[in-house]
PDB file of N, CA and C in Angstrom:
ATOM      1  N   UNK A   1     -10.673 -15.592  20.661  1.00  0.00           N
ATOM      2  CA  UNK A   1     -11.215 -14.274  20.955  1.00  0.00           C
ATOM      3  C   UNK A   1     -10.116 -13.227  20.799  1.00  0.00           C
ATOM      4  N   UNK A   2     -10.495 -12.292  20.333  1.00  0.00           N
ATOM      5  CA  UNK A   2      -9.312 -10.901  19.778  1.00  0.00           C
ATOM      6  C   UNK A   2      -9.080 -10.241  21.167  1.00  0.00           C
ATOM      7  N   UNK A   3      -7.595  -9.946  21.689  1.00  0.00           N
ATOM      8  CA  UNK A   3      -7.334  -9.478  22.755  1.00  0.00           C
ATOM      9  C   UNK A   3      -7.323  -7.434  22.375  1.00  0.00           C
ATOM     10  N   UNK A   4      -8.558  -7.073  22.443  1.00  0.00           N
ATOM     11  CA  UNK A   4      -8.325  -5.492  21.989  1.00  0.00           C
ATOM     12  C   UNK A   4      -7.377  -4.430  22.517  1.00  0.00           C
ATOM     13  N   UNK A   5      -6.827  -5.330  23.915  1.00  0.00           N
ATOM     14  CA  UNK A   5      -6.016  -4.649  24.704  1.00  0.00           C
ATOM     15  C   UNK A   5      -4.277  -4.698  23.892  1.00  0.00           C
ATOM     16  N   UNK A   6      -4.301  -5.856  23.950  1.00  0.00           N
ATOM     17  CA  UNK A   6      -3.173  -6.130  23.374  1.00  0.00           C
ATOM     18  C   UNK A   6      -2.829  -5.309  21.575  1.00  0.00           C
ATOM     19  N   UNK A   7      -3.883  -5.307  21.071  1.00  0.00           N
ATOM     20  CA  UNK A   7      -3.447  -4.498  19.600  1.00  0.00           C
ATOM     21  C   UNK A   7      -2.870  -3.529  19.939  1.00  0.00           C
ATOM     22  N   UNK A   8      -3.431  -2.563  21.444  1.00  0.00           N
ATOM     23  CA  UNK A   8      -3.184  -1.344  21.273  1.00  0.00           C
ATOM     24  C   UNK A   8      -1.870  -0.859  22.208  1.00  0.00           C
ATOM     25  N   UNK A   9      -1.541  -2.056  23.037  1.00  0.00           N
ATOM     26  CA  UNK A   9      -0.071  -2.338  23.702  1.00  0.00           C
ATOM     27  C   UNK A   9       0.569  -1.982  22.559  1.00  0.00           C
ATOM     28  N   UNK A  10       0.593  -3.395  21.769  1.00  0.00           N
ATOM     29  CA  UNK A  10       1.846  -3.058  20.731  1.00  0.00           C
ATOM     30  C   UNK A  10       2.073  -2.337  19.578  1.00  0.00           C
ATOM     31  N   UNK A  11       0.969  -1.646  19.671  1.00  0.00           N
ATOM     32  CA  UNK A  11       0.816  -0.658  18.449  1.00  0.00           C
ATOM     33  C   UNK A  11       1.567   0.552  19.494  1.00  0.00           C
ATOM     34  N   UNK A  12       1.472   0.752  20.456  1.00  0.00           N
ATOM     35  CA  UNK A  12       2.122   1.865  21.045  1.00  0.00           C
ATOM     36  C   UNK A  12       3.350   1.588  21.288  1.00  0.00           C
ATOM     37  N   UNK A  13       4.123   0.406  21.681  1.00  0.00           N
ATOM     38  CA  UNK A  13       5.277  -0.290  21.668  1.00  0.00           C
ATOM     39  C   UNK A  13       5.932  -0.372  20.747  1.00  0.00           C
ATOM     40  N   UNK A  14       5.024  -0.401  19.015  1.00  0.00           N
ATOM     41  CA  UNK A  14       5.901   0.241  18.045  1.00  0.00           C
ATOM     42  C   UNK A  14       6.133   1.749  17.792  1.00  0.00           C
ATOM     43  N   UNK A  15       5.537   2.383  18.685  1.00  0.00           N
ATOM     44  CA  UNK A  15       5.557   3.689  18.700  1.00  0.00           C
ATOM     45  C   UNK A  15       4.982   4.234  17.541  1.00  0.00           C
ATOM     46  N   UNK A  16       3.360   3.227  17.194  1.00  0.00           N
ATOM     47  CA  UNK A  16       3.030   4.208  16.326  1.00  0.00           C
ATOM     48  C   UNK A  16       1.388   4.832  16.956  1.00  0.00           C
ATOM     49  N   UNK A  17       0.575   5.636  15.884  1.00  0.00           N
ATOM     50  CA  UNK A  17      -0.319   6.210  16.123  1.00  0.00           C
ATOM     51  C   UNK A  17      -1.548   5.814  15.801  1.00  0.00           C
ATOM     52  N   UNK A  18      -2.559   5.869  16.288  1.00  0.00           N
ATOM     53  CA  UNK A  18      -4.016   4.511  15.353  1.00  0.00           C
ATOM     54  C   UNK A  18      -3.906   5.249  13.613  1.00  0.00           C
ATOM     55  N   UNK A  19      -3.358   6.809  13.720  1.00  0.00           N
ATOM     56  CA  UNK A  19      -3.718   7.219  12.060  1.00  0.00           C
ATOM     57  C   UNK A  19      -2.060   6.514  11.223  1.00  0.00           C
ATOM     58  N   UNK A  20      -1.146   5.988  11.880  1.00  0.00           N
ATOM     59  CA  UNK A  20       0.175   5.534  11.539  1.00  0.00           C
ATOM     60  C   UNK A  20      -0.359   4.428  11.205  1.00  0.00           C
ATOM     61  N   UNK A  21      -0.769   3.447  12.125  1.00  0.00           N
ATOM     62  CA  UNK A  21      -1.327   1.837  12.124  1.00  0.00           C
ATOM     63  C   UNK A  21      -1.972   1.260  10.604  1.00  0.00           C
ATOM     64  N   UNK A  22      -3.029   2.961  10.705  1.00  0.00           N
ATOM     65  CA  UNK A  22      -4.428   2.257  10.168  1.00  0.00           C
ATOM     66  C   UNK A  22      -3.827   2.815   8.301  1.00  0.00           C
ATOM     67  N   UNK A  23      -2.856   3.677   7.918  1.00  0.00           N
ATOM     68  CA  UNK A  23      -2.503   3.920   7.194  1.00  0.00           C
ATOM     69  C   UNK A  23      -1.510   2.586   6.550  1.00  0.00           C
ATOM     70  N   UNK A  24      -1.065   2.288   7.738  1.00  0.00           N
ATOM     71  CA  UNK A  24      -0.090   1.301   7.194  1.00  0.00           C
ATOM     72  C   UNK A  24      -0.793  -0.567   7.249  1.00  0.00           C
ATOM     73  N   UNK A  25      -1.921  -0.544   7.197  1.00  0.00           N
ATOM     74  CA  UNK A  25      -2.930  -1.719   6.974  1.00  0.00           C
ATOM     75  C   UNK A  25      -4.180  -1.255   6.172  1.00  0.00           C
ATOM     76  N   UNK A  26      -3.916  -0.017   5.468  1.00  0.00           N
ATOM     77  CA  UNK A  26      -5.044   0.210   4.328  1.00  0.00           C
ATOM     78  C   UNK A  26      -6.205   0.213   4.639  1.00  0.00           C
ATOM     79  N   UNK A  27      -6.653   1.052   6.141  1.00  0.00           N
ATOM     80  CA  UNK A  27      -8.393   1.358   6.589  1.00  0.00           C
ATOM     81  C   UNK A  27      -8.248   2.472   7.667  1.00  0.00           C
ATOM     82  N   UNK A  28      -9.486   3.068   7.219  1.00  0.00           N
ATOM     83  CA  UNK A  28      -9.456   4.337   7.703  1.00  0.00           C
ATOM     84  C   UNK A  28      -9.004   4.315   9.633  1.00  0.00           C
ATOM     85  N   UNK A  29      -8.514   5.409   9.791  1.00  0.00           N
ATOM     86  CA  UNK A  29      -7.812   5.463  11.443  1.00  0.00           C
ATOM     87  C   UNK A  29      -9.454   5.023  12.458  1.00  0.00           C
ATOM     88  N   UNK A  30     -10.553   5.352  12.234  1.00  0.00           N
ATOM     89  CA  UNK A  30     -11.522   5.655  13.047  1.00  0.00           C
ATOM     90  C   UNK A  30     -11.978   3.476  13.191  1.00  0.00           C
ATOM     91  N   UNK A  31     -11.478   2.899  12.093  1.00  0.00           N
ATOM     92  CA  UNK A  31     -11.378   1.278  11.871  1.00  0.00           C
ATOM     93  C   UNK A  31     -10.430   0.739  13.320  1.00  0.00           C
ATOM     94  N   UNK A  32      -9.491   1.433  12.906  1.00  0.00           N
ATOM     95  CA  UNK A  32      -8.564   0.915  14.664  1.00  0.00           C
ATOM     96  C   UNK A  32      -8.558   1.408  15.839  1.00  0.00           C
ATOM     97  N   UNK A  33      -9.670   2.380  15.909  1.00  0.00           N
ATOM     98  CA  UNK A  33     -10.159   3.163  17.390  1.00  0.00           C
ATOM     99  C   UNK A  33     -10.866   1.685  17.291  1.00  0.00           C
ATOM    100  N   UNK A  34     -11.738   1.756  17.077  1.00  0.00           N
ATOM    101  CA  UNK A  34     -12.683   0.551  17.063  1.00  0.00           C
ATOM    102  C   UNK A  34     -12.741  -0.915  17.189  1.00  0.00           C
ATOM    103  N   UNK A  35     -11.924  -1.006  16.529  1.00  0.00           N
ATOM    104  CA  UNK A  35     -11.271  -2.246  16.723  1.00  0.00           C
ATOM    105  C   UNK A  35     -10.670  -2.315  18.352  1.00  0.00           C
ATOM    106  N   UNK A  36      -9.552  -1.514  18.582  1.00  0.00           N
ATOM    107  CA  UNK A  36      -8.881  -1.085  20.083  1.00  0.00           C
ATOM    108  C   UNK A  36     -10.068  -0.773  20.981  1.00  0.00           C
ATOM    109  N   UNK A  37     -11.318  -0.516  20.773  1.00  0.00           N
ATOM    110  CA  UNK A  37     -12.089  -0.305  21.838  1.00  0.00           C
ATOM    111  C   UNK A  37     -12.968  -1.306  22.257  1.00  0.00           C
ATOM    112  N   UNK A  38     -12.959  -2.192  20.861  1.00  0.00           N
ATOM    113  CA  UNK A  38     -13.503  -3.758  20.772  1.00  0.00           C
ATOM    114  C   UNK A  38     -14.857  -3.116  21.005  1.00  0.00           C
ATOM    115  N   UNK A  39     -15.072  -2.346  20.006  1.00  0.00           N
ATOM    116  CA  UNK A  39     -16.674  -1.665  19.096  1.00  0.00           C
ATOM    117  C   UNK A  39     -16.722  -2.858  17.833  1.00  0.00           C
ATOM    118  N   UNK A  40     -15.493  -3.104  17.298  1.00  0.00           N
ATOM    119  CA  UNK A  40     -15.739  -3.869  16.051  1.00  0.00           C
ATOM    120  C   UNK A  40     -14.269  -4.890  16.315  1.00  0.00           C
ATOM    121  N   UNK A  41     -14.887  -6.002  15.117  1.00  0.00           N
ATOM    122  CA  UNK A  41     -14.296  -6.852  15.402  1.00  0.00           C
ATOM    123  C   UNK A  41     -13.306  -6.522  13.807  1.00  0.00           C
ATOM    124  N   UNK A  42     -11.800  -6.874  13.509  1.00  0.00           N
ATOM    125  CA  UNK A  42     -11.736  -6.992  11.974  1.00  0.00           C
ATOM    126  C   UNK A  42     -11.884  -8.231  11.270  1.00  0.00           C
ATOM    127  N   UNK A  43     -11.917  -7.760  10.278  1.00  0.00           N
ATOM    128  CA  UNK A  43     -11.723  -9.398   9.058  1.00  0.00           C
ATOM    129  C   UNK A  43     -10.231  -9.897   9.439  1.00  0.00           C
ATOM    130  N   UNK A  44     -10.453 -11.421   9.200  1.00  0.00           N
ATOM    131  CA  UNK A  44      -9.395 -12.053   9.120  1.00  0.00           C
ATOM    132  C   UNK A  44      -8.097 -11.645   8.217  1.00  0.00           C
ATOM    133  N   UNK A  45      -8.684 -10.968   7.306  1.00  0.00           N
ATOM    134  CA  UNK A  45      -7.260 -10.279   6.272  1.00  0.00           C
ATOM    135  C   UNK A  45      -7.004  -9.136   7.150  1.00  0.00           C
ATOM    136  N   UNK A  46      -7.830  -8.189   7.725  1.00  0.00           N
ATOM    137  CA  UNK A  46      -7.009  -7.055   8.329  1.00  0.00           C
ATOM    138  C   UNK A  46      -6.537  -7.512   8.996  1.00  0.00           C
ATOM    139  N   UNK A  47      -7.016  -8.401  10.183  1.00  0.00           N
ATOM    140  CA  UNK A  47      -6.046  -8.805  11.299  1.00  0.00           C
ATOM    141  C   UNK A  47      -4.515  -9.312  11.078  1.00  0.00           C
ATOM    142  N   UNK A  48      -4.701 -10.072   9.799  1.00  0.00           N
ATOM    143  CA  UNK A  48      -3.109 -10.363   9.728  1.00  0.00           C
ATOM    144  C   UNK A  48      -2.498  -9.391   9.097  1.00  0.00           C
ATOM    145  N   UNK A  49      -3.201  -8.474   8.426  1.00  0.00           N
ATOM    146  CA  UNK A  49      -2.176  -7.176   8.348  1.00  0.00           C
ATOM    147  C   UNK A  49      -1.670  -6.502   9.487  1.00  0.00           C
ATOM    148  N   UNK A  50      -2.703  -6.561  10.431  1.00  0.00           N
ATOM    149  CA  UNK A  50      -2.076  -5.595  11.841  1.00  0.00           C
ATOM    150  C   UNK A  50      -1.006  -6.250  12.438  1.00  0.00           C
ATOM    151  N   UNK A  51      -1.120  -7.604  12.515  1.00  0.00           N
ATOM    152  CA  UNK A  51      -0.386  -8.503  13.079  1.00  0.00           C
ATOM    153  C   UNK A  51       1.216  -8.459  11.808  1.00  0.00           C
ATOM    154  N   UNK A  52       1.197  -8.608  11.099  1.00  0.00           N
ATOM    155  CA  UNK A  52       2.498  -8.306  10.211  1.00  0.00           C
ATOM    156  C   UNK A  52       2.923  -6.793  10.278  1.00  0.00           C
ATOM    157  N   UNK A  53       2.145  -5.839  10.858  1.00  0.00           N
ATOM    158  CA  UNK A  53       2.725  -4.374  10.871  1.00  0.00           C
ATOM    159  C   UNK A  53       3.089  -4.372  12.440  1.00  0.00           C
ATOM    160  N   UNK A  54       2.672  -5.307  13.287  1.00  0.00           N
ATOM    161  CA  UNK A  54       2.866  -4.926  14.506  1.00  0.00           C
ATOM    162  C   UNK A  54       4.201  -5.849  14.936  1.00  0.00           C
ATOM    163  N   UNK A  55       4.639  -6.801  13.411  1.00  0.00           N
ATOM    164  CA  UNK A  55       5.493  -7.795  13.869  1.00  0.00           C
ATOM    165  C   UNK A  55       5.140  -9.140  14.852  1.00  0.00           C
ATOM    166  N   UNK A  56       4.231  -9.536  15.322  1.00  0.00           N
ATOM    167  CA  UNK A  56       3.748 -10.376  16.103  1.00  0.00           C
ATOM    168  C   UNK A  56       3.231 -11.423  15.093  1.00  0.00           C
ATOM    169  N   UNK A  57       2.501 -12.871  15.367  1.00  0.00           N
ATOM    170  CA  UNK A  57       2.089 -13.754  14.593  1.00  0.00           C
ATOM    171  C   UNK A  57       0.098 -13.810  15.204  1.00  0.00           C
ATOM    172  N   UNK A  58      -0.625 -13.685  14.532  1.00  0.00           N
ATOM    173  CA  UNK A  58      -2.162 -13.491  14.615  1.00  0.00           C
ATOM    174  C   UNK A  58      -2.312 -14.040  16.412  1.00  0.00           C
ATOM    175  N   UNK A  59      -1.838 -15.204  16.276  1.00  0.00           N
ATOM    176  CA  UNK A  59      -2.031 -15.760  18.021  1.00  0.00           C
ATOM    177  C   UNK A  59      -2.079 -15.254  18.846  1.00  0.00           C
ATOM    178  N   UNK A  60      -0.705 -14.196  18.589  1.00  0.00           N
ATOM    179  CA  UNK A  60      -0.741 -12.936  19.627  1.00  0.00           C
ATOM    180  C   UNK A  60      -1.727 -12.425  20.107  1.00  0.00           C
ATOM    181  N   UNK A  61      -2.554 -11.962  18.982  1.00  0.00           N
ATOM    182  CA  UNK A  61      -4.012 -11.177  19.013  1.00  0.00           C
ATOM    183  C   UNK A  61      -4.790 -11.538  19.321  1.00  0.00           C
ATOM    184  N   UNK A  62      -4.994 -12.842  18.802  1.00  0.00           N
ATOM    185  CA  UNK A  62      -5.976 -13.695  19.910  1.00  0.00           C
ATOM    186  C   UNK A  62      -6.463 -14.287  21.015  1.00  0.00           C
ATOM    187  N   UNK A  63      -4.845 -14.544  21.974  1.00  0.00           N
ATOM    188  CA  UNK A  63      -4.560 -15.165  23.009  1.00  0.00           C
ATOM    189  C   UNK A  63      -4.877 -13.811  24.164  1.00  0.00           C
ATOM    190  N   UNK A  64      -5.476 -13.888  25.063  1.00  0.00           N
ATOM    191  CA  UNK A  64      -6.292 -13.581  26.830  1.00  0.00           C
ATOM    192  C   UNK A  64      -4.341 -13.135  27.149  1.00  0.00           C
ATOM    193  N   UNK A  65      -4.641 -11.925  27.998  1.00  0.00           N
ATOM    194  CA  UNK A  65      -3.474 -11.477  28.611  1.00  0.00           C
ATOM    195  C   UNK A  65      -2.426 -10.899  28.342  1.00  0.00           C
TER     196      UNK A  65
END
């Protein structure tokens, strides 16, 4: 299960912005509100893009807590 909390920890921990994020994983900014609000779920290819821009390994994202 995708931890929506956690994308948006370390997306702020890299100190970036959902329009920084979503620029730098190739989908529109309003894709990672959504995602972060756990409105939508992503594809397995975006996720490991977020997860390689956020520096973490997919598990991260998936794993509760």
């Amino acid at each position: 299960m995708l931890n929506f909390k956690k994308i948006r920890q370390l997306r702020e921990q890299a100190g970036l912005s959902v329009t920084e994020l979503a620029g730098k994983v190739y989908v529109n900014y309003s894709m990672i509100s959504k995602i972060e609000a756990g409105v939508k779920s992503p594809s397995v290819e975006l996720l490991k893009r977020i997860a390689d821009c956020l520096c973490v390994k997919v598990d991260e994202l998936l794993l509760e807590g």
